[in-house]
C-alpha atoms as a PDB file:
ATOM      1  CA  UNK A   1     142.712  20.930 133.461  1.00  0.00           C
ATOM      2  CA  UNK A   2     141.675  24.495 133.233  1.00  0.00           C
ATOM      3  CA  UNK A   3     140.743  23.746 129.581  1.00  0.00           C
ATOM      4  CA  UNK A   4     138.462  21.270 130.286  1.00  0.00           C
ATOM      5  CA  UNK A   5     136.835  22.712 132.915  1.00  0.00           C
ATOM      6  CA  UNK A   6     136.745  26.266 130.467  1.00  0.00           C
ATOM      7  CA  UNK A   7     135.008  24.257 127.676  1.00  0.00           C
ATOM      8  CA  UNK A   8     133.083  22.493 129.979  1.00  0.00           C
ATOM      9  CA  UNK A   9     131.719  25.486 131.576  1.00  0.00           C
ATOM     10  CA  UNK A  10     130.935  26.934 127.779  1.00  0.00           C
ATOM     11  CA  UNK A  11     128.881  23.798 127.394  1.00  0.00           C
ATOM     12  CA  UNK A  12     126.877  24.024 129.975  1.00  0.00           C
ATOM     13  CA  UNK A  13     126.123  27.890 128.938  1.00  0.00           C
ATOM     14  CA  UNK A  14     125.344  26.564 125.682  1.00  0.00           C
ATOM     15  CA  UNK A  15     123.050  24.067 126.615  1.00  0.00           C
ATOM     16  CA  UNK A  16     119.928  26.343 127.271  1.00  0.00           C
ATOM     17  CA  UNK A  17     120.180  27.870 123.367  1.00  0.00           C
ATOM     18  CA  UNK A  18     121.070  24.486 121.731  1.00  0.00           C
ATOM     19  CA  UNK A  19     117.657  23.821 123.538  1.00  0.00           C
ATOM     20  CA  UNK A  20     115.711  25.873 122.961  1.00  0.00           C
ATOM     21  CA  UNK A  21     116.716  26.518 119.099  1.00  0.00           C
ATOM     22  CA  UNK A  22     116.412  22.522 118.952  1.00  0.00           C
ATOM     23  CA  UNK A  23     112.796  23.115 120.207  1.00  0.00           C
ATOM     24  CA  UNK A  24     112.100  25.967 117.933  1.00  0.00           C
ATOM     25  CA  UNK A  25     113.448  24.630 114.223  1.00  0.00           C
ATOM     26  CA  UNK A  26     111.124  21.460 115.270  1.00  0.00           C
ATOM     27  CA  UNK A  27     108.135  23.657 116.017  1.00  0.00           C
ATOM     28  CA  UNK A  28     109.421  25.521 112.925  1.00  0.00           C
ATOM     29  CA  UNK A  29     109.540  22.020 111.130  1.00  0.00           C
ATOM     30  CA  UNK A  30     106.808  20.851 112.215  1.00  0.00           C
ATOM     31  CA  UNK A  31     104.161  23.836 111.259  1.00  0.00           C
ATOM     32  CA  UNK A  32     105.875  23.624 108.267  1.00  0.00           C
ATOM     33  CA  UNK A  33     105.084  20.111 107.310  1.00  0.00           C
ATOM     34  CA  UNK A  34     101.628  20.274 108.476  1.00  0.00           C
ATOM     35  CA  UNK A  35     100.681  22.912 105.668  1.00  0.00           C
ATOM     36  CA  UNK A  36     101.549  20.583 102.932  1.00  0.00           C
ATOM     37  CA  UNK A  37      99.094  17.948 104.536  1.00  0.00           C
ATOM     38  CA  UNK A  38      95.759  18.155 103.163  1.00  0.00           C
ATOM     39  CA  UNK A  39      94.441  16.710 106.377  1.00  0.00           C
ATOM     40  CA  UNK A  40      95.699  16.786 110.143  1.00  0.00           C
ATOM     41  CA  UNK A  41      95.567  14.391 111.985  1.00  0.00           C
ATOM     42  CA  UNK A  42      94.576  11.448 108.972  1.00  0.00           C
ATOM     43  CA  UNK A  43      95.666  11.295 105.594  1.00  0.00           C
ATOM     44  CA  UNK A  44      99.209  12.431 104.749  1.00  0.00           C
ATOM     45  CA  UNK A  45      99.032  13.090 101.360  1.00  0.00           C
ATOM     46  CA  UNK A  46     101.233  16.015 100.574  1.00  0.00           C
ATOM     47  CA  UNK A  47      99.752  18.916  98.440  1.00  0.00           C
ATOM     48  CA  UNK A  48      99.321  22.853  98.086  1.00  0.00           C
ATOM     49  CA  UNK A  49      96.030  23.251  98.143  1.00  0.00           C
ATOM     50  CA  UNK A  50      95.865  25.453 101.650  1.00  0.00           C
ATOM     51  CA  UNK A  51      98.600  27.742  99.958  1.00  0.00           C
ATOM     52  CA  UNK A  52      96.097  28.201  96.802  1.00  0.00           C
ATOM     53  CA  UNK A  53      93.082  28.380  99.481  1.00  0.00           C
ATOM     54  CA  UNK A  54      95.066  31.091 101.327  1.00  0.00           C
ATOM     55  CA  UNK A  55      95.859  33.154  98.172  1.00  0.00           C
ATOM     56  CA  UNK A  56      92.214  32.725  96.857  1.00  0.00           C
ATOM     57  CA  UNK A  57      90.306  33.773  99.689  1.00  0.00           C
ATOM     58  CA  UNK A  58      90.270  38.037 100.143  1.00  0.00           C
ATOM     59  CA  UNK A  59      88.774  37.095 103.972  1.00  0.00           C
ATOM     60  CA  UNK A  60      92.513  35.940 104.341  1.00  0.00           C
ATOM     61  CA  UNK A  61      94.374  38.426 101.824  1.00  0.00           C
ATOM     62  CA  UNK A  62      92.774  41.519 103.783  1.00  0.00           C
ATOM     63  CA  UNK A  63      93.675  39.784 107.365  1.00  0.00           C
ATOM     64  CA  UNK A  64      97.665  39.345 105.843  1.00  0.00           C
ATOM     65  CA  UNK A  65      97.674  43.367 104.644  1.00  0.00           C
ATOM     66  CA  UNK A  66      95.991  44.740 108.360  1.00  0.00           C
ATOM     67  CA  UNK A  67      98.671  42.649 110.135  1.00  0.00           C
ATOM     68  CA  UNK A  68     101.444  44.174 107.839  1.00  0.00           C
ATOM     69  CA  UNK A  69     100.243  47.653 108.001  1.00  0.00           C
ATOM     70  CA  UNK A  70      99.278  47.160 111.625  1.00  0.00           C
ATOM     71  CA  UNK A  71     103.219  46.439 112.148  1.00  0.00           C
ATOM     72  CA  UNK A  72     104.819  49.256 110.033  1.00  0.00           C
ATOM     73  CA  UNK A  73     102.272  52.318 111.383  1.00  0.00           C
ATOM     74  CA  UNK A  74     102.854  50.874 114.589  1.00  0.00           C
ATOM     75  CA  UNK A  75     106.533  50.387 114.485  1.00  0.00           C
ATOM     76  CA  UNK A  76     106.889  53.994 112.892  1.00  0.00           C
ATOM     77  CA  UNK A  77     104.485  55.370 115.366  1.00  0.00           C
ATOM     78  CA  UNK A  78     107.130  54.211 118.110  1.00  0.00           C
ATOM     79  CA  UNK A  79     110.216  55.025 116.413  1.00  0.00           C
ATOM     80  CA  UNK A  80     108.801  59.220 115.738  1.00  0.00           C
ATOM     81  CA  UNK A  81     107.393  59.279 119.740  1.00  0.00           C
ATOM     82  CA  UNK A  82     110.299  56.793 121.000  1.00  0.00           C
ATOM     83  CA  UNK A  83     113.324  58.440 119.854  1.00  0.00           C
ATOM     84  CA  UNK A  84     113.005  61.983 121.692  1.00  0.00           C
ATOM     85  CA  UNK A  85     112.497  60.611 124.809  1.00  0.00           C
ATOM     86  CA  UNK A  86     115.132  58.042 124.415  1.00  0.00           C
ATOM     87  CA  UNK A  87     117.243  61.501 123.699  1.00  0.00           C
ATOM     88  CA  UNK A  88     116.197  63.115 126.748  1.00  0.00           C
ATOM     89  CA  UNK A  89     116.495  60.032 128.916  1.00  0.00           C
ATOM     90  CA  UNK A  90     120.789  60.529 127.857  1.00  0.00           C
ATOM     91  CA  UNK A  91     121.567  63.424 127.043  1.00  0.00           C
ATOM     92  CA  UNK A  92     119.386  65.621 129.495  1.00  0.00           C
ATOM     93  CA  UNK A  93     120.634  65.363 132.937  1.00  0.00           C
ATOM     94  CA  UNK A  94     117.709  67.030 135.171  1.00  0.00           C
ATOM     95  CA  UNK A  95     115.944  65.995 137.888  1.00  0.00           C
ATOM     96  CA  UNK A  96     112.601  65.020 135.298  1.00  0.00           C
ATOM     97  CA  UNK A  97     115.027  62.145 134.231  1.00  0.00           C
ATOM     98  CA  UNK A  98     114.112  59.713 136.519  1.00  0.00           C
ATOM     99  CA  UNK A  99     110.374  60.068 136.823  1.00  0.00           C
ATOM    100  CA  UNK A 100     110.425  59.963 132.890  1.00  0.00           C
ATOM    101  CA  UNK A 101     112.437  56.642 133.379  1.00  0.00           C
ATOM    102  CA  UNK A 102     109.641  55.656 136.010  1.00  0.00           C
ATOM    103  CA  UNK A 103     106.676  56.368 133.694  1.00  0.00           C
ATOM    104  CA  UNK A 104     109.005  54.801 130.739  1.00  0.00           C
ATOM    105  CA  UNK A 105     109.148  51.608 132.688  1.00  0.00           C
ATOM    106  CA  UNK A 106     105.516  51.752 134.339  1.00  0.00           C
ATOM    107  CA  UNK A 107     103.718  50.230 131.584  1.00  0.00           C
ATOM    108  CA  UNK A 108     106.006  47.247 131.849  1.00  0.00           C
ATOM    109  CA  UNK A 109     104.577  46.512 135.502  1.00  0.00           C
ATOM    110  CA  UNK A 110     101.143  45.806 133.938  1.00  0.00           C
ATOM    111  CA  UNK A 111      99.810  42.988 132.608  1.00  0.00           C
ATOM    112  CA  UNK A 112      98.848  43.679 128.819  1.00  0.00           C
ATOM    113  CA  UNK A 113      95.262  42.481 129.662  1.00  0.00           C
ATOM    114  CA  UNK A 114      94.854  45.057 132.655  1.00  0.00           C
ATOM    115  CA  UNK A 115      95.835  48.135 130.010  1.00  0.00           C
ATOM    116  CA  UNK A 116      93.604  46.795 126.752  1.00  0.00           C
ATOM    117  CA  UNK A 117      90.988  46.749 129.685  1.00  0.00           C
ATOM    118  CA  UNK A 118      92.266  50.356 130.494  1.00  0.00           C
ATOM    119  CA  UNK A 119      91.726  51.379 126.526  1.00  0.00           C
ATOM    120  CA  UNK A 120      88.195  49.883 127.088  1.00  0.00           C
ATOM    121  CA  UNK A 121      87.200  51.769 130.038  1.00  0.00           C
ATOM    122  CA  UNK A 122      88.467  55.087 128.224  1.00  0.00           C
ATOM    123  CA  UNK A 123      87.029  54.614 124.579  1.00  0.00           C
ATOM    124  CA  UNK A 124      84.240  52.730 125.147  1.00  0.00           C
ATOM    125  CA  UNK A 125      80.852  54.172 124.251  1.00  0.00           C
ATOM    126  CA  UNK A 126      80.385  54.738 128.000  1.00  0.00           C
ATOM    127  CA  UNK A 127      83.683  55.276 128.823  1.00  0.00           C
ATOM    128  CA  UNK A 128      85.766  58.205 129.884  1.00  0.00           C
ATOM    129  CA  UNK A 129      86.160  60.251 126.822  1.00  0.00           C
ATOM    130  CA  UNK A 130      82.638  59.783 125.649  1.00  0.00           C
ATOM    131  CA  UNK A 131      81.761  61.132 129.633  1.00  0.00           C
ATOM    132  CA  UNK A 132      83.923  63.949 129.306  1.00  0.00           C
ATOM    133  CA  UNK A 133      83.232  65.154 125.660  1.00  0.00           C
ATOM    134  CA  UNK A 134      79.100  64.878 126.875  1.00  0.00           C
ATOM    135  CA  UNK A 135      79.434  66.534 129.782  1.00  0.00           C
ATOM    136  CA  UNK A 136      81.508  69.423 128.363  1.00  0.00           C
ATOM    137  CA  UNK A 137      78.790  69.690 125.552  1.00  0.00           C
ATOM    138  CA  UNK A 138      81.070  68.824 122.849  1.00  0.00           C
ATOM    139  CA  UNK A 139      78.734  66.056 121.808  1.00  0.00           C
ATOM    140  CA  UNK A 140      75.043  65.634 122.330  1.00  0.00           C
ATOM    141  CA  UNK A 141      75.630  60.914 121.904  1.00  0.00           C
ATOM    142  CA  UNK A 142      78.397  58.702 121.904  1.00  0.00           C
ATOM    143  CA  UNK A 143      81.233  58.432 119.598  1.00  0.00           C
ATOM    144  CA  UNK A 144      82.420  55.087 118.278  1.00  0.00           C
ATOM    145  CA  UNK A 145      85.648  55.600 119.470  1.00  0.00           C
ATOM    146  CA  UNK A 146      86.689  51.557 119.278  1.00  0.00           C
ATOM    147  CA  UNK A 147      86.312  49.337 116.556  1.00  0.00           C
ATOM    148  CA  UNK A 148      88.913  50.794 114.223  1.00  0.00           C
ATOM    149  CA  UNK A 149      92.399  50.559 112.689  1.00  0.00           C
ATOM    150  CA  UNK A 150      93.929  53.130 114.642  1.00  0.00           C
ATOM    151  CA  UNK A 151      92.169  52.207 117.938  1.00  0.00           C
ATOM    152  CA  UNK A 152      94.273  49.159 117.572  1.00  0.00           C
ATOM    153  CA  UNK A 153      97.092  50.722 117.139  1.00  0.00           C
ATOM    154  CA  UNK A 154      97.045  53.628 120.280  1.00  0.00           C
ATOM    155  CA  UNK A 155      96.468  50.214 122.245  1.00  0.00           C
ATOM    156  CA  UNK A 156      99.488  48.380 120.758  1.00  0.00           C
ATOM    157  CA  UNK A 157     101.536  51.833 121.244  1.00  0.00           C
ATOM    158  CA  UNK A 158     100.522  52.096 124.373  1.00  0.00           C
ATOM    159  CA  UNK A 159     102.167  48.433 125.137  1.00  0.00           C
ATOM    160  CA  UNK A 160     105.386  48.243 122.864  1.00  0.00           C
ATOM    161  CA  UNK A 161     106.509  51.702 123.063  1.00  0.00           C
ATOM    162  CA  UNK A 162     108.855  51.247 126.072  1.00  0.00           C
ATOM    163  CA  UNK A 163     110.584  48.332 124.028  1.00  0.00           C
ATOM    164  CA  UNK A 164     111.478  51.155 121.373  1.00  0.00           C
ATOM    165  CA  UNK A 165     112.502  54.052 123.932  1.00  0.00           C
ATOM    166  CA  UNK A 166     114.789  51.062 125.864  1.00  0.00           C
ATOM    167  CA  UNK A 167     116.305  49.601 122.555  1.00  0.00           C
ATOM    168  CA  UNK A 168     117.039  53.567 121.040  1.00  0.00           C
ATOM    169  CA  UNK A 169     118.714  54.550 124.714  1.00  0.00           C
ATOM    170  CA  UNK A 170     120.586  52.004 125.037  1.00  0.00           C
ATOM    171  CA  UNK A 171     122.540  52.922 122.339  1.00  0.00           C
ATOM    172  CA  UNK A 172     122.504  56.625 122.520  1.00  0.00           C
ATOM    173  CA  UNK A 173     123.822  55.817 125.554  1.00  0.00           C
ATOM    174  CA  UNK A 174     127.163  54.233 124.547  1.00  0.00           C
ATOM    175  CA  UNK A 175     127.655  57.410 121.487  1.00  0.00           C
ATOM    176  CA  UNK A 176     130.707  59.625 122.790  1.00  0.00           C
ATOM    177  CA  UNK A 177     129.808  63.323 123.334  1.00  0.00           C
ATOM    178  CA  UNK A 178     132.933  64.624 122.538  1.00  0.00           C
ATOM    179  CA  UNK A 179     132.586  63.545 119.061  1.00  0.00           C
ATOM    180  CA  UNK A 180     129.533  65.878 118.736  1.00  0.00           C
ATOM    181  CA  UNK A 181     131.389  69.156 120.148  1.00  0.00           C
ATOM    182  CA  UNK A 182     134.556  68.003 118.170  1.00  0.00           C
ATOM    183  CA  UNK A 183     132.062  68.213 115.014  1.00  0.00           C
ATOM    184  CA  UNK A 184     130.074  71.628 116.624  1.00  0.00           C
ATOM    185  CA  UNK A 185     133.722  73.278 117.083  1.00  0.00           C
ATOM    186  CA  UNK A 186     134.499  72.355 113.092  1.00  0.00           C
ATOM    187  CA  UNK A 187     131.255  74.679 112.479  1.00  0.00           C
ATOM    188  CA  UNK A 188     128.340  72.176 112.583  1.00  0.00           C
ATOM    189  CA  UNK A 189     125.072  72.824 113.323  1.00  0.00           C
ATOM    190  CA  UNK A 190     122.976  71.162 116.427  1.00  0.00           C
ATOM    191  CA  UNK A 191     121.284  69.593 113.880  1.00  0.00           C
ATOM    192  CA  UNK A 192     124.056  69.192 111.256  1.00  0.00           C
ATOM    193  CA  UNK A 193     125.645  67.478 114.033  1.00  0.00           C
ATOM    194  CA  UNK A 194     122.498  64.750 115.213  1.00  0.00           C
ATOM    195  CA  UNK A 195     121.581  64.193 111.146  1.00  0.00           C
ATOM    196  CA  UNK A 196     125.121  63.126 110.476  1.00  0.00           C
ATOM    197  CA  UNK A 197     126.445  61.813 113.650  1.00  0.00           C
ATOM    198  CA  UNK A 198     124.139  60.686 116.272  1.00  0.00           C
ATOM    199  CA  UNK A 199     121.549  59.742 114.387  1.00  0.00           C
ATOM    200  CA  UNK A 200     123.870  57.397 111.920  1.00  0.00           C
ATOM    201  CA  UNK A 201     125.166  56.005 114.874  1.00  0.00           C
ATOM    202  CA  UNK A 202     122.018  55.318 116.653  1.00  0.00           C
ATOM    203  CA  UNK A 203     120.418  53.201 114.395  1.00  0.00           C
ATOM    204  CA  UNK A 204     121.239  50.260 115.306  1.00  0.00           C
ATOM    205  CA  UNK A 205     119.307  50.782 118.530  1.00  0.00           C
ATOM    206  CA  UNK A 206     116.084  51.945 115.935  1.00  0.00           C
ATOM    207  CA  UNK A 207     116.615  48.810 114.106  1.00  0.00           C
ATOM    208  CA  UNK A 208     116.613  46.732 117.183  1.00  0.00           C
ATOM    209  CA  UNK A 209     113.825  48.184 118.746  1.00  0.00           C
ATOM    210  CA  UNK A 210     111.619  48.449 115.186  1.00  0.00           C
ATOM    211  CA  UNK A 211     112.633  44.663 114.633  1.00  0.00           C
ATOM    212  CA  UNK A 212     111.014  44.042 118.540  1.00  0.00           C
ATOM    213  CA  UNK A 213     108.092  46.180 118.021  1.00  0.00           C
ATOM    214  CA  UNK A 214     107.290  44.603 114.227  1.00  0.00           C
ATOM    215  CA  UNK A 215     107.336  41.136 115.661  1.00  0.00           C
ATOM    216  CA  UNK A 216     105.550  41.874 118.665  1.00  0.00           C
ATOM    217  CA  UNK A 217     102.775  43.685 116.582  1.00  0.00           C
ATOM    218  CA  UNK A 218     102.213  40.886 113.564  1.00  0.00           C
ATOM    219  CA  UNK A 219     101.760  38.373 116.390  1.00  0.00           C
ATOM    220  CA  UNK A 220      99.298  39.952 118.595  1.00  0.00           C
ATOM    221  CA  UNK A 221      96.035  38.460 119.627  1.00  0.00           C
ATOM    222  CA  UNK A 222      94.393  40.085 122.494  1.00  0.00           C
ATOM    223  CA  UNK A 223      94.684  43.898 121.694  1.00  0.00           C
ATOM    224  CA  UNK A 224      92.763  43.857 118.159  1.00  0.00           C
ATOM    225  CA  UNK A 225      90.642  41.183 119.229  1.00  0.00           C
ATOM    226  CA  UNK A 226      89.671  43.470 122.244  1.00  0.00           C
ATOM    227  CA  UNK A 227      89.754  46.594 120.686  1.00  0.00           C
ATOM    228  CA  UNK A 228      89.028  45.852 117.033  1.00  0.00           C
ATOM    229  CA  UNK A 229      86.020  43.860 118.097  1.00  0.00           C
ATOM    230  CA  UNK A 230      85.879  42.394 114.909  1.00  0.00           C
ATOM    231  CA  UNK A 231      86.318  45.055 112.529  1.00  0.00           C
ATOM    232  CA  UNK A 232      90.022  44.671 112.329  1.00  0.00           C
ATOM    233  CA  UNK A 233      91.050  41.115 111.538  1.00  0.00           C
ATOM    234  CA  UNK A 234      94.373  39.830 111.717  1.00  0.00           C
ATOM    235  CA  UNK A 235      96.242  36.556 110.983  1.00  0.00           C
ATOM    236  CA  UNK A 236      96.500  35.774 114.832  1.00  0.00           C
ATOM    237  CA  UNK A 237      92.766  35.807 114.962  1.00  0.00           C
ATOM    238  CA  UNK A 238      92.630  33.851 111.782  1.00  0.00           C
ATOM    239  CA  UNK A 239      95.098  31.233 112.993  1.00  0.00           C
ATOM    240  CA  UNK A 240      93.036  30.810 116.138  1.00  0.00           C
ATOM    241  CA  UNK A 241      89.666  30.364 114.835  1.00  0.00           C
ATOM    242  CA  UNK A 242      91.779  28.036 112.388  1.00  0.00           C
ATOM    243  CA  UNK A 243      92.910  25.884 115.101  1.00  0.00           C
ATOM    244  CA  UNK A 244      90.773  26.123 117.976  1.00  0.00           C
ATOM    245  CA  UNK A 245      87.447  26.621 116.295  1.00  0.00           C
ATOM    246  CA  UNK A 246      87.188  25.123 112.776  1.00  0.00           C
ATOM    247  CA  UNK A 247      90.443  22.176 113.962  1.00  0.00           C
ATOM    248  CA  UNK A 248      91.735  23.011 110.316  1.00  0.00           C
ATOM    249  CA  UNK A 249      95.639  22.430 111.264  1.00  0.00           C
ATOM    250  CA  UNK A 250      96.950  22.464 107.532  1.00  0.00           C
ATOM    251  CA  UNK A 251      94.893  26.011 106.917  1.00  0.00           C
ATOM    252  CA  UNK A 252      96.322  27.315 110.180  1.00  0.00           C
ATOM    253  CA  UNK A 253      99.491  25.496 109.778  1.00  0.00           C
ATOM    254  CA  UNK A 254      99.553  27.533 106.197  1.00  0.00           C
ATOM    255  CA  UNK A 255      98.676  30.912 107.471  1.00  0.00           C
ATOM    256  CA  UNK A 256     101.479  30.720 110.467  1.00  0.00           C
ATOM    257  CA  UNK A 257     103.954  29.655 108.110  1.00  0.00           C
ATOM    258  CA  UNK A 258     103.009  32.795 105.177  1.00  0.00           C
ATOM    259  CA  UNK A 259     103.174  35.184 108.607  1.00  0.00           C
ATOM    260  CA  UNK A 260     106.291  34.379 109.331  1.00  0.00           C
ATOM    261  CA  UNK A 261     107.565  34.524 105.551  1.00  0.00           C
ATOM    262  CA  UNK A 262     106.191  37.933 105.152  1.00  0.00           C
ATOM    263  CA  UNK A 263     107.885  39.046 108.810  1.00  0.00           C
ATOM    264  CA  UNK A 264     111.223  37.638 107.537  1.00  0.00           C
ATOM    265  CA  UNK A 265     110.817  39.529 104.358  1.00  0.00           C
ATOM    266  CA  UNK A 266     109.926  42.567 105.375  1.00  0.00           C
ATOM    267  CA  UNK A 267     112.416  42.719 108.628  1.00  0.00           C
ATOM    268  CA  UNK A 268     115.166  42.072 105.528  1.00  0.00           C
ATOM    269  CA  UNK A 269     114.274  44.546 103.626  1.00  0.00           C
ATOM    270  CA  UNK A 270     114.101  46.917 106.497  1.00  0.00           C
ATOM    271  CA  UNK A 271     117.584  45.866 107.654  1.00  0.00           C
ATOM    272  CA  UNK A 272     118.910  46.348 104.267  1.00  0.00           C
ATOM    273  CA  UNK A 273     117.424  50.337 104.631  1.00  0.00           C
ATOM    274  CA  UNK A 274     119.109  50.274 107.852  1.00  0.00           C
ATOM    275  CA  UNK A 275     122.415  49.246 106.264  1.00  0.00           C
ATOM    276  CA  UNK A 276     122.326  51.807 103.345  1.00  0.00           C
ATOM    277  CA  UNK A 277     121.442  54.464 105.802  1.00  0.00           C
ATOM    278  CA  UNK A 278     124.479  53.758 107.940  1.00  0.00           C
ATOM    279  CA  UNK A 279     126.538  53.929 105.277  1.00  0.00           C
ATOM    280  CA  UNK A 280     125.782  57.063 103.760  1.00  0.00           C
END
């Protein structure tokens, strides 16, 4: 009896995932049938012409390379700024600990629209910094502080950061300190002692929180749209105007699917570093 009711209970845990993977392969599935149509909804006839369109057009080539760099600068951005505070957050026990959790945690209260509006208000040609460098004398007109590359990416920072810190902590967290002075009283250094134990052992909270931060970048909408204003395009934007604006399914159907190839590949091959790494 208590079987039954144990398996049954399992089932019923289960049920959610089987779900919602069920719902995702057929998304999955479906996307990727779509980009072999040459028209949607209408005729069915299979070829790869929006894979050879995609490849041939540099509009689309320069959108895939921002999103990819746009993930990797971001995602190393977070892991050089994330990782000391994620430190302090464990191993520093002071009474700062707790507001730095608090201001850690703060930009997780806020909708993502209310801080790209918050970037906005501070970068804008009259916003903040533009006030402040005029009325120091710094600059005599406005600086074009948005529409850039690495505008996008203080404002994606800004948003995913916490997701890094969280991810790094939570396994510095679980690393034994006793193992460090056991290595310190063999005649390690402080930082003999973090480049070949606590760091090895913390990455797999870096490759947790660089594999949340990648995808969250490469799928962004509103934060380049908002702050790029158009001079940074990326294959989010291109997928909407795609599918919203020129109803080209197969094209966008095409471009989702190539995102998510290039995400898989390059989260492998990062995963693979992270392996080697370990290892050593």
């Amino acid at each position: 009896m208590r079987t039954v009711r144990s398996k049954l209970l399992i089932a019923l845990l289960l049920a959610p995932a089987v779900l919602i993977s069920m719902v995702m392969i057929a998304a999955i599935a479906t996307t990727l049938g779509i980009s072999f149509l040459r028209q949607f909804p209408g005729d069915l006839q299979v070829t790869l012409a929006n894979y050879i369109a995609f490849l041939s057009q540099p509009f689309l080539l320069k959108a895939a390379y921002q999103t990819m760099a746009l993930g990797l600068v971001v995602t190393a951005i977070c892991v050089v700024l994330g990782y000391p505070v994620a430190w302090f957050l464990v191993k520093r026990d002071t009474r700062f600990r707790n507001a730095v959790f608090l201001i850690v945690l703060a930009p997780l209260l806020v909708s993502i629209v209310v801080r790209t509006v918050g970037w906005i208000i501070i970068l804008g040609n009259e916003g903040l910094m533009n006030a402040l460098l005029i009325s120091l004398g710094v600059i005599d007109s406005s600086l074009q502080l948005m529409r850039s590359f690495w505008t996008v990416v203080v404002g994606l920072v800004h948003v995913l950061l916490p997701f890094m810190i969280l991810s790094i902590a939570s396994v510095l967290s679980k690393i034994d300190d006793d193992v460090i002075e056991a290595a310190m009283l063999l005649g390690a250094r402080p930082a003999t002692a973090f480049l070949k134990i606590t760091l090895p052992m913390s990455m797999q909270g870096v490759a947790a929180g660089s594999i949340i931060v990648f995808a969250l970048t490469i799928g962004t909408y509103l934060t380049p749209i908002w702050l790029g204003r158009g001079n940074v395009n990326v294959l989010a934007i291109s997928i909407h105007e795609q599918a919203l604006i020129s109803v080209e399914w197969p094209a966008a159907a095409t471009s989702a699917v190539l995102l998510t190839i290039m995400a898989l590949v390059f989260m492998a091959i990062f995963l693979a570093s992270i392996r080697r790494m370990t290892r050593r």
